[in-house]
N, C-alpha and C. Protein backbone atom coordinates (compact mmCIF):
# COMPACT_ATOMS: atom_id res chain seq x y z
N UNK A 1 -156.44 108.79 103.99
CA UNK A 1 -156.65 109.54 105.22
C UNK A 1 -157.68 108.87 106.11
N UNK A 2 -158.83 108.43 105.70
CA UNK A 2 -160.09 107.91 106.17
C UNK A 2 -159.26 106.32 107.19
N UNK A 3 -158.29 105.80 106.57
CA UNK A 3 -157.95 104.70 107.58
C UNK A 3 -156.56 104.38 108.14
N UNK A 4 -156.12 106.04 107.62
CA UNK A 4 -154.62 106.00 108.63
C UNK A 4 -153.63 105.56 107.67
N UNK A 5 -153.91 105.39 106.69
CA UNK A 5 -152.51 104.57 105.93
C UNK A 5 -151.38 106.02 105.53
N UNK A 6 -152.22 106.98 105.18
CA UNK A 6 -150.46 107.86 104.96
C UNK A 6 -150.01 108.11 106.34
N UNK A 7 -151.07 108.15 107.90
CA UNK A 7 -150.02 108.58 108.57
C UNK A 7 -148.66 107.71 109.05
N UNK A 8 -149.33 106.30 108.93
CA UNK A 8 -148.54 104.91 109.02
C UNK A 8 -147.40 105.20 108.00
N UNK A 9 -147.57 105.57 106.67
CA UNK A 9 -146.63 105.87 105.71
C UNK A 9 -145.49 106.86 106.01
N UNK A 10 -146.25 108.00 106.92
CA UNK A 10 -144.98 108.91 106.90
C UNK A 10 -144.10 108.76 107.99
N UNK A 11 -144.37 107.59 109.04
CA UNK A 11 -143.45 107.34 110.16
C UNK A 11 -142.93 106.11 109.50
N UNK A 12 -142.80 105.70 108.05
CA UNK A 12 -142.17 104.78 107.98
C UNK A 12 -140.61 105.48 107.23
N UNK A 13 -139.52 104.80 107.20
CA UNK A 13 -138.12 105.18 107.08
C UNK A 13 -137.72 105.42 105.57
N UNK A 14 -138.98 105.18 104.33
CA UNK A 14 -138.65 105.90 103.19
C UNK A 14 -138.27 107.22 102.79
N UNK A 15 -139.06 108.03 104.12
CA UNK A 15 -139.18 109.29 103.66
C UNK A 15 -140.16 110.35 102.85
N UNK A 16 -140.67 111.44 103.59
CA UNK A 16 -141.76 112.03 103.01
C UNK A 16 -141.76 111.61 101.49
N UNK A 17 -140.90 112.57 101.01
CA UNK A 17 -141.04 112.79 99.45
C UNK A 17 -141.07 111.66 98.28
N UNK A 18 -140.20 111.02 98.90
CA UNK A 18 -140.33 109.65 98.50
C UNK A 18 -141.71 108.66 98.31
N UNK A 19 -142.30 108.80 99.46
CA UNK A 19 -143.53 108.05 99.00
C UNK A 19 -144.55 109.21 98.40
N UNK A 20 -144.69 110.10 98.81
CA UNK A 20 -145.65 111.56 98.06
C UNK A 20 -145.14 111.09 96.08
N UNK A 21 -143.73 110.75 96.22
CA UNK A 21 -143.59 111.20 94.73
C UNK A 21 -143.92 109.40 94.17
N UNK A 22 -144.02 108.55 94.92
CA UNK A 22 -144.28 107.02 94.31
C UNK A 22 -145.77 106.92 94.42
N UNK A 23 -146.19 107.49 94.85
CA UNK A 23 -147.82 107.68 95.17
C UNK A 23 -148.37 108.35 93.48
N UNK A 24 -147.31 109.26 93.53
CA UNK A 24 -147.45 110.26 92.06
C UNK A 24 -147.46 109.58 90.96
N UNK A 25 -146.25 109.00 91.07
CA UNK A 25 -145.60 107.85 89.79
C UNK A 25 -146.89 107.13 89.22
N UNK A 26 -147.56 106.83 90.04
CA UNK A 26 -148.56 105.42 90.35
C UNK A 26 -149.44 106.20 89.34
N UNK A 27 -150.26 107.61 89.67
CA UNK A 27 -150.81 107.81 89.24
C UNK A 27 -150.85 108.40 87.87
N UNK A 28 -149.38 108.71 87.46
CA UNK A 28 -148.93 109.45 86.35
C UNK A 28 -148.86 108.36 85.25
N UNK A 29 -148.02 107.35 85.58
CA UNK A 29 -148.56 105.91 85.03
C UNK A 29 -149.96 105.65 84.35
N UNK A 30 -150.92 105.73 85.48
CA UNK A 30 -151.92 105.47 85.21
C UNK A 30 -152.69 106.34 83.89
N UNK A 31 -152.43 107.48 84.27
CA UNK A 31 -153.04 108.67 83.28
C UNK A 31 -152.15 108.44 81.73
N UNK A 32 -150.88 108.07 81.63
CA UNK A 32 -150.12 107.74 80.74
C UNK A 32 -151.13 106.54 79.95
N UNK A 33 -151.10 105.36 80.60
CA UNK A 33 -151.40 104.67 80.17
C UNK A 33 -153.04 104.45 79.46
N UNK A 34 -153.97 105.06 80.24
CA UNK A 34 -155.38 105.48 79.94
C UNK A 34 -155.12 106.58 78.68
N UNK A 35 -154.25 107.04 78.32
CA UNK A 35 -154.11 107.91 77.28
C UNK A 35 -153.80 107.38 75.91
N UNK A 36 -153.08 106.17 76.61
CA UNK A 36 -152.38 105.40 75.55
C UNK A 36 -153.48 104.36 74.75
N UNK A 37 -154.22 104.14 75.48
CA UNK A 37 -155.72 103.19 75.32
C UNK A 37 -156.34 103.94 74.74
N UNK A 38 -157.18 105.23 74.95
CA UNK A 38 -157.80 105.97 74.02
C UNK A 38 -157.34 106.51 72.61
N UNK A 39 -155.99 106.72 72.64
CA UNK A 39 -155.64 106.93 71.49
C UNK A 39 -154.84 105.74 70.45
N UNK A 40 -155.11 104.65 71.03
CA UNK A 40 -155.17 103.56 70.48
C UNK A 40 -156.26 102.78 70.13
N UNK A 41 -157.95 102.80 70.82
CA UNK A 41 -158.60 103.05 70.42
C UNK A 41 -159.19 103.57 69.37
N UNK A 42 -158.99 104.97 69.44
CA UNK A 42 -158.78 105.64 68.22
C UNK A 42 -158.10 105.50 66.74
N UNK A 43 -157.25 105.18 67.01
CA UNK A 43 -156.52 104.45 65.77
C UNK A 43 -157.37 103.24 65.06
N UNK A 44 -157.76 102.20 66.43
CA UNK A 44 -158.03 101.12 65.60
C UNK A 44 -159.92 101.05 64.97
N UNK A 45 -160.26 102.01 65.74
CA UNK A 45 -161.79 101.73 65.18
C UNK A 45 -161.77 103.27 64.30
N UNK A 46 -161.10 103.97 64.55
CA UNK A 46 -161.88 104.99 63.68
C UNK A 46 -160.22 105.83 62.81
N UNK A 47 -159.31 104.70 62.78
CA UNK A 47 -158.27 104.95 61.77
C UNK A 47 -157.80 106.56 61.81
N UNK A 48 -157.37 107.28 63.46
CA UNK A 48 -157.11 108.31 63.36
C UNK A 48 -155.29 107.82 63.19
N UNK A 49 -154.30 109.05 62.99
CA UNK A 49 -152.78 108.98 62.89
C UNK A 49 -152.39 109.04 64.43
N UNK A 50 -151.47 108.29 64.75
CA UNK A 50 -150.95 108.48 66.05
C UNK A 50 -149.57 109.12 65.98
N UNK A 51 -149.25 109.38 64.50
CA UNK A 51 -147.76 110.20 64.75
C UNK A 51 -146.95 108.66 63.54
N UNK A 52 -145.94 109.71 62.95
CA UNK A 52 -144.74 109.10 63.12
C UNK A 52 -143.91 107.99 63.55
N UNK A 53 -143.96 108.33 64.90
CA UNK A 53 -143.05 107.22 65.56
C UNK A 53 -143.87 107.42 66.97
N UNK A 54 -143.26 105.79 67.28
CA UNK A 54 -144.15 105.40 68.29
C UNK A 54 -142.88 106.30 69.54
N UNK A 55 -141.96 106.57 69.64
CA UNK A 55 -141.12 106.87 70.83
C UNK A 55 -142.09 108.34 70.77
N UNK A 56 -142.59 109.28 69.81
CA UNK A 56 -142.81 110.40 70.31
C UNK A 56 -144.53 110.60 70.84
N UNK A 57 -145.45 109.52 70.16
CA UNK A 57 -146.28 108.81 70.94
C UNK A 57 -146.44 108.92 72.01
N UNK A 58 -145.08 107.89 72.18
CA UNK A 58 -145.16 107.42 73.79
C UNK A 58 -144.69 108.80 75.04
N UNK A 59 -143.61 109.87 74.44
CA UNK A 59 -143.38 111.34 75.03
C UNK A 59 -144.66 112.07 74.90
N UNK A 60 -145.40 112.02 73.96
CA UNK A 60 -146.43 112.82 74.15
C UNK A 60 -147.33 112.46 75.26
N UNK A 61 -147.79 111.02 75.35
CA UNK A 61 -148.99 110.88 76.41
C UNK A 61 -148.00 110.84 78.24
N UNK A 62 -146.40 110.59 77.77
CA UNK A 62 -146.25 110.94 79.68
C UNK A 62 -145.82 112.17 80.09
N UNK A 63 -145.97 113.16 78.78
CA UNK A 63 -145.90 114.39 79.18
C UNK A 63 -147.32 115.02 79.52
N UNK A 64 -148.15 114.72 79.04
CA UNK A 64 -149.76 115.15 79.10
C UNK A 64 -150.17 114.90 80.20
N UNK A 65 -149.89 113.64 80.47
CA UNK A 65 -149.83 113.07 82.00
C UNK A 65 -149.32 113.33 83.30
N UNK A 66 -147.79 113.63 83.08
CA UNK A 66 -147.09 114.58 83.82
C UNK A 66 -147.63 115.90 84.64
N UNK A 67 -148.66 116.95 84.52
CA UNK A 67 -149.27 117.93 85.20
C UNK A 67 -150.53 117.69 85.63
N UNK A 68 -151.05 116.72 84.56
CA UNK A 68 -152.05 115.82 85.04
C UNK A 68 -151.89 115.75 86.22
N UNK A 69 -151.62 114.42 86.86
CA UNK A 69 -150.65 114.30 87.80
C UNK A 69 -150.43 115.64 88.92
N UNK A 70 -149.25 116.19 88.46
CA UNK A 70 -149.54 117.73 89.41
C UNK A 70 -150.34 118.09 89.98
N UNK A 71 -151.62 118.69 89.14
CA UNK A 71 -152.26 119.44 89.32
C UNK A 71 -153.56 118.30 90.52
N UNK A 72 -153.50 117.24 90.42
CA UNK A 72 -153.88 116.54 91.66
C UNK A 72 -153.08 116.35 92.49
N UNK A 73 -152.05 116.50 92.38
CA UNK A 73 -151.28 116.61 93.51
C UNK A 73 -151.36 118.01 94.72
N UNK A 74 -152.02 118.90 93.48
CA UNK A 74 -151.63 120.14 93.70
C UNK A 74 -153.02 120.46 94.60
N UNK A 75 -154.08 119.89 94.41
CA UNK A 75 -155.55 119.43 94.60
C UNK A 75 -155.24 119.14 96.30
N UNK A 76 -154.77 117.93 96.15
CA UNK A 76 -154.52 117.16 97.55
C UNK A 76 -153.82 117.84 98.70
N UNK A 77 -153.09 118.32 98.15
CA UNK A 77 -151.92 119.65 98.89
C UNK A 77 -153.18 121.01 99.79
N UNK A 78 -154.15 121.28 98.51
CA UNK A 78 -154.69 122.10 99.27
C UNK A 78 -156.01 121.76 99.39
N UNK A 79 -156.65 120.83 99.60
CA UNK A 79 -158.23 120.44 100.22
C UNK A 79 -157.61 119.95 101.46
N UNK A 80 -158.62 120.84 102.43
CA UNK A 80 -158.90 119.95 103.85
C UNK A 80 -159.05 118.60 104.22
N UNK A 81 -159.98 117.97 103.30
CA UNK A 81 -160.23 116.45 103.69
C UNK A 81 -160.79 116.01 102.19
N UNK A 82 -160.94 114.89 102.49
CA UNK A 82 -161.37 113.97 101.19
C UNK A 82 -162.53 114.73 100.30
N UNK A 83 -163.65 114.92 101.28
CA UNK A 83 -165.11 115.74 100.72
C UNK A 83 -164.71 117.00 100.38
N UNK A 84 -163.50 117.53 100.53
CA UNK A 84 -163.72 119.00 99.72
C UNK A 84 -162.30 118.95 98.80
N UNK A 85 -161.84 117.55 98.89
CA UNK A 85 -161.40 117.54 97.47
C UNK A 85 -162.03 117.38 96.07
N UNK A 86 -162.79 117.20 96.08
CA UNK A 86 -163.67 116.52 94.97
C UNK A 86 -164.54 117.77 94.46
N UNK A 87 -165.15 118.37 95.11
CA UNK A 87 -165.24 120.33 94.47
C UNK A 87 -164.27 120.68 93.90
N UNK A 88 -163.11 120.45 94.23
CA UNK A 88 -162.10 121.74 94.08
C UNK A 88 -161.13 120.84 92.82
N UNK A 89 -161.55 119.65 92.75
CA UNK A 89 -160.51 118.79 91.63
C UNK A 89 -161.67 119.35 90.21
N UNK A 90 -163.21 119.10 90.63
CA UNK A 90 -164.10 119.33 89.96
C UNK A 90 -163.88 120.55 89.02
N UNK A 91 -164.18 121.71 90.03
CA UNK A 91 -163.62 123.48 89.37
C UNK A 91 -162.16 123.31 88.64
N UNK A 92 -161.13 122.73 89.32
CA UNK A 92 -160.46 122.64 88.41
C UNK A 92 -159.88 122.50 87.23
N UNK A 93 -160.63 121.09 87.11
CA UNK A 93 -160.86 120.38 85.61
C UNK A 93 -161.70 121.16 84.87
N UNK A 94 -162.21 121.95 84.90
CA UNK A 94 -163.23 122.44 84.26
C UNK A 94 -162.79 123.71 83.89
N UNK A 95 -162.09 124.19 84.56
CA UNK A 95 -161.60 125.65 84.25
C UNK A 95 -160.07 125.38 83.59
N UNK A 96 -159.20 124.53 83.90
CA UNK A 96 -158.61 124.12 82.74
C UNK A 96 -158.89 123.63 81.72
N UNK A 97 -160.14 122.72 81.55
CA UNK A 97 -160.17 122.65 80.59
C UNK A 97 -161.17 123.23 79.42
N UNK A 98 -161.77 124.31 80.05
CA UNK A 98 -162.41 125.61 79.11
C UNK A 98 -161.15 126.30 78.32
N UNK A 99 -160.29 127.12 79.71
CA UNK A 99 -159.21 128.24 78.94
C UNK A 99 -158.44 127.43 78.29
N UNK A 100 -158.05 126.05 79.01
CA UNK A 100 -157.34 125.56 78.30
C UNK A 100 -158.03 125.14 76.32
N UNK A 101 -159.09 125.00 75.86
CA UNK A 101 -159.45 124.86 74.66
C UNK A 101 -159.96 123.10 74.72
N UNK A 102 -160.26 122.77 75.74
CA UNK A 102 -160.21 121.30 75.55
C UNK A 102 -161.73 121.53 75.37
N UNK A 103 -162.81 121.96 75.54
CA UNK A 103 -164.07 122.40 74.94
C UNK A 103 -164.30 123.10 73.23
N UNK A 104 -163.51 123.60 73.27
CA UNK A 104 -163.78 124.48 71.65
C UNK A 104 -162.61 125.20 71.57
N UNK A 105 -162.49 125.40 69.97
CA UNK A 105 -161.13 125.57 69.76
C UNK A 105 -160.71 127.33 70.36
N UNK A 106 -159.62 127.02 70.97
CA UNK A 106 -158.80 128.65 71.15
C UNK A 106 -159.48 129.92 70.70
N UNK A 107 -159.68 130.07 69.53
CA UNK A 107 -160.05 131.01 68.24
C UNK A 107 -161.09 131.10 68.39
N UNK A 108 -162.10 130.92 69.52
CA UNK A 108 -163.83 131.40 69.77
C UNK A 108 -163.94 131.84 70.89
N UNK A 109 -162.57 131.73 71.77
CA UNK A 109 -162.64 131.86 73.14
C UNK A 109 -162.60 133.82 73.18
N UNK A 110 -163.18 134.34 73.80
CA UNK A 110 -162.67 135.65 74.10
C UNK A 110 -161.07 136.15 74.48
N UNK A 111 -160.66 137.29 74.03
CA UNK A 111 -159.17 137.74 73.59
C UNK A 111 -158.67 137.15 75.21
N UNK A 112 -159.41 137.59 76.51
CA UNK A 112 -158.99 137.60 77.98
C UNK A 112 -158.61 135.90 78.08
N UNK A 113 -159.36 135.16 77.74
CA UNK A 113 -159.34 133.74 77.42
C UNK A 113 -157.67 133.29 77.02
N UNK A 114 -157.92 133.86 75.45
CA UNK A 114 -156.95 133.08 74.97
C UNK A 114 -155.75 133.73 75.35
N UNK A 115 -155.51 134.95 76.00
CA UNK A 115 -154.10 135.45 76.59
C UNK A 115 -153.61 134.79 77.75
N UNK A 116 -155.23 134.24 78.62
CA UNK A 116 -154.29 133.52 79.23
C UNK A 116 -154.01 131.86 79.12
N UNK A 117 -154.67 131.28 78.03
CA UNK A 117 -154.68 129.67 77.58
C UNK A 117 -153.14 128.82 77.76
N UNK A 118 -151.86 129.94 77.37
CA UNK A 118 -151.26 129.28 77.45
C UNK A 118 -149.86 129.19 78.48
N UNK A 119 -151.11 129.86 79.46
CA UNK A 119 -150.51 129.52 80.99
C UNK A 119 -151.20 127.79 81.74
N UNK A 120 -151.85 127.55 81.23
CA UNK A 120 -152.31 126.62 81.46
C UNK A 120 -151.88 124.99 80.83
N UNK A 121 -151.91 124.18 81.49
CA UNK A 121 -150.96 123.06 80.87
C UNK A 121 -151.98 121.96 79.46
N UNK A 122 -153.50 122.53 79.58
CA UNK A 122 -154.61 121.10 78.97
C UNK A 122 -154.30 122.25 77.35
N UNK A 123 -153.42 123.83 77.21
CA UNK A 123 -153.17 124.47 76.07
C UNK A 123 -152.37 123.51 75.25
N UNK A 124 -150.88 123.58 76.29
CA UNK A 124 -149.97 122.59 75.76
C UNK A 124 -150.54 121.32 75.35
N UNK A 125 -151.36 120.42 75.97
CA UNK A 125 -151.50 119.44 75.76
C UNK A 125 -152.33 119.13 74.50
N UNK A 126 -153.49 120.23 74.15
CA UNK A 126 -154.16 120.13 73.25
C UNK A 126 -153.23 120.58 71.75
N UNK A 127 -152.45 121.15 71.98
CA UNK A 127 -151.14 121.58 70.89
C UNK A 127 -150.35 120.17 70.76
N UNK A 128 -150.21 119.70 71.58
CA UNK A 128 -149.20 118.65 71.40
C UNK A 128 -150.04 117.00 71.32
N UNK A 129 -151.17 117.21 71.12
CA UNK A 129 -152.21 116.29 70.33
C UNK A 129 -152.55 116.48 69.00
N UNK A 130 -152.72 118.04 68.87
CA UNK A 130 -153.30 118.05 67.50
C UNK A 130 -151.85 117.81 66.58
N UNK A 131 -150.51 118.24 67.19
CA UNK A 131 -149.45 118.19 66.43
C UNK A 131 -149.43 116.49 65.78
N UNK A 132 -149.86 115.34 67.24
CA UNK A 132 -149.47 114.17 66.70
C UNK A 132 -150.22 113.19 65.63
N UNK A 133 -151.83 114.13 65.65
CA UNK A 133 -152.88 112.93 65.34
C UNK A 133 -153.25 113.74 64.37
N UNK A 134 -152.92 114.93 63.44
CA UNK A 134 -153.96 116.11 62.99
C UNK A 134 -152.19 116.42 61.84
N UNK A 135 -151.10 116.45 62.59
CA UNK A 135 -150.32 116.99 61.70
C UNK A 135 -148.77 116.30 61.38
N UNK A 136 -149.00 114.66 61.87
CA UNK A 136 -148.10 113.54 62.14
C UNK A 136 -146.46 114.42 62.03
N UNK A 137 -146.63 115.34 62.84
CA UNK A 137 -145.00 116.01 63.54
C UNK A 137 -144.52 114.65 64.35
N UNK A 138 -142.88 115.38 64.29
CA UNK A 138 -141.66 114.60 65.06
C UNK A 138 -141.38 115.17 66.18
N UNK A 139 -140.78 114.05 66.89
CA UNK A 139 -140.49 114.46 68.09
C UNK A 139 -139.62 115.52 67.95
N UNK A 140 -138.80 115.93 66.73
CA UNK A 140 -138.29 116.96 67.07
C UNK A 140 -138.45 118.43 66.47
N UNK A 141 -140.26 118.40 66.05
CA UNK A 141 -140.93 119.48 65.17
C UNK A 141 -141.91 119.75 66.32
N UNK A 142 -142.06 119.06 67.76
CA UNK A 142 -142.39 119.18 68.79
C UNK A 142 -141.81 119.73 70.59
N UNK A 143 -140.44 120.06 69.85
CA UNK A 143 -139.68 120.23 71.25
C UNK A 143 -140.46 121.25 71.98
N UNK A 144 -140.75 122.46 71.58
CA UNK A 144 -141.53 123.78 72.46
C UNK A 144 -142.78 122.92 73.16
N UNK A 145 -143.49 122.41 72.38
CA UNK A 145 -144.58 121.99 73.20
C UNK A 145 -144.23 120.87 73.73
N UNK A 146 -143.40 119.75 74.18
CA UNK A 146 -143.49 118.75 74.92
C UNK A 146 -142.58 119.77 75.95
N UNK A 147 -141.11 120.47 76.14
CA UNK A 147 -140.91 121.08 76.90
C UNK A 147 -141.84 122.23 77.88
N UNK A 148 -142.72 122.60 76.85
CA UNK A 148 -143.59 123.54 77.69
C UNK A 148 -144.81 122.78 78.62
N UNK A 149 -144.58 121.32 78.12
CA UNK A 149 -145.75 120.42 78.70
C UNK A 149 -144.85 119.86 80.20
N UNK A 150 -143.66 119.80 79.79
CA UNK A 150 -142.54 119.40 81.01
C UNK A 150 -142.61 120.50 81.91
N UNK A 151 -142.29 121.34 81.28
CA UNK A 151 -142.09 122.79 82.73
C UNK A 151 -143.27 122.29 83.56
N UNK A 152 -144.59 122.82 82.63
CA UNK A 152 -145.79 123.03 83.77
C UNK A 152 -145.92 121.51 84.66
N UNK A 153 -145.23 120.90 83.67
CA UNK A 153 -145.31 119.69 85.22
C UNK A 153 -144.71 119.72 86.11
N UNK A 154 -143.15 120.05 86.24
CA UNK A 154 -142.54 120.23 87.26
C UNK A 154 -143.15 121.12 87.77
N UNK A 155 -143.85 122.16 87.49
CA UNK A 155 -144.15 123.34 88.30
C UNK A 155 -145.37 122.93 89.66
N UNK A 156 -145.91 122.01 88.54
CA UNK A 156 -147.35 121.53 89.44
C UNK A 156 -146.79 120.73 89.94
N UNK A 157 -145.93 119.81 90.12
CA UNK A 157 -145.82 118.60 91.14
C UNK A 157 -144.70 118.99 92.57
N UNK A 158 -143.48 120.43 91.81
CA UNK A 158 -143.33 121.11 93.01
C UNK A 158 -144.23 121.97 94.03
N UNK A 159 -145.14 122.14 93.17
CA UNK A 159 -146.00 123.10 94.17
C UNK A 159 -146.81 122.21 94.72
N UNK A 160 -147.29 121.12 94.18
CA UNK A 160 -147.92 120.20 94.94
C UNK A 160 -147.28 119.41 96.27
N UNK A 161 -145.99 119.09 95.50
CA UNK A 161 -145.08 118.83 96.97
C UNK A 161 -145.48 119.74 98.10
N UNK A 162 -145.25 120.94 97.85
CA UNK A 162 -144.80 121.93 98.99
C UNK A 162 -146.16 122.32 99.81
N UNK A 163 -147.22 122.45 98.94
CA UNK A 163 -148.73 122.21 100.18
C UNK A 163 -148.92 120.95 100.89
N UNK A 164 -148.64 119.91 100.42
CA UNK A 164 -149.05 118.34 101.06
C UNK A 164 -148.04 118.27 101.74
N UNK A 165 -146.55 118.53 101.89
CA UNK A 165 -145.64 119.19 102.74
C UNK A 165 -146.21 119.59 103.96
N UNK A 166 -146.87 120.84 103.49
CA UNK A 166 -147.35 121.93 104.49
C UNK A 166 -148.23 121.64 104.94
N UNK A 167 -149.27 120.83 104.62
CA UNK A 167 -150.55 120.13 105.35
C UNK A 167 -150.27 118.86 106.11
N UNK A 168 -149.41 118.16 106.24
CA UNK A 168 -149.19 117.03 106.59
C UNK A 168 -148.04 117.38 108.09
N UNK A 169 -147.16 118.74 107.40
CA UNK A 169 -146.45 118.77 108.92
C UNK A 169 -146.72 119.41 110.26
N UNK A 170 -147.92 120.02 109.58
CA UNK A 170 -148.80 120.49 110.83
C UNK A 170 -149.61 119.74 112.09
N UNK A 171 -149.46 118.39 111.49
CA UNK A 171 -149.98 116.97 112.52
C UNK A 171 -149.15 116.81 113.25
């Protein structure tokens, strides 16, 4: 925003969604791959299990990634400008990742807490970590939680569409 490049982007002939969602890719990638490093990391200095098989591995960290993703999308969609994105990505992360359990486990959180934990996507994700590294499940002793890790992504990257949509066609 600071030097004009998305508005240059959206008068170019790709098409809104198109670059909103390669912009996404980029970053979903990225979070995939930074996931893939830490928990490879992990493996090699401190000999944790990464699962089974490497294909469900590799579904687990671009599904984790997947709302990831979203939910900055979802960020960008609704901050005014650059400086009051960074509060509101801040509160975010933080409040997902309390209810979500990524602080302490589920089972200390208060009842209001954990009823609503698994509306939240860092629930799924922490379920579908401990399944791979804690209880070396298969990709297909995992379907509920990588699907439930899929929904909330589509959910967050449509809703993210539809504010950055809505903020952008008001120019």
């Amino acid at each position: 925003r600071t030097q004009g490049t998305m508005e240059r982007l959206l008068v170019a002939p790709a098409g809104f969604s198109r670059i909103i969602l390669a912009k996404l890719g980029v970053r979903w990638l990225m979070g995939m791959v930074q996931l893939l490093a830490l928990l490879l990391w992990g493996h090699l200095v401190f000999g944790i299990s990464l699962g089974p098989s490497t294909l469900t591995l590799f579904l687990v960290c671009l599904l984790v990634a997947m709302p990831s993703a979203g939910l900055g999308l979802v960020v960008a969609g609704v901050a005014g400008s650059r400086d009051s994105a960074l509060p509101l990505a801040l509160f975010s992360v933080i409040t997902f990742g309390a209810i979500g359990g990524l602080w302490w486990p589920l089972y200390i959180e208060p009842l209001w807490m954990q009823s609503m934990a698994p509306a939240f996507f860092t629930t799924w994700a922490m379920w579908a970590m401990t399944d791979i590294v804690l209880r070396d499940r298969t990709l297909w002793d995992m379907g509920e939680t990588l699907g439930g890790l899929f929904l909330q992504g589509l959910v967050l990257i449509s809703v993210g569409l539809i504010l950055f949509r809505a903020r952008h066609s008001r120019r």
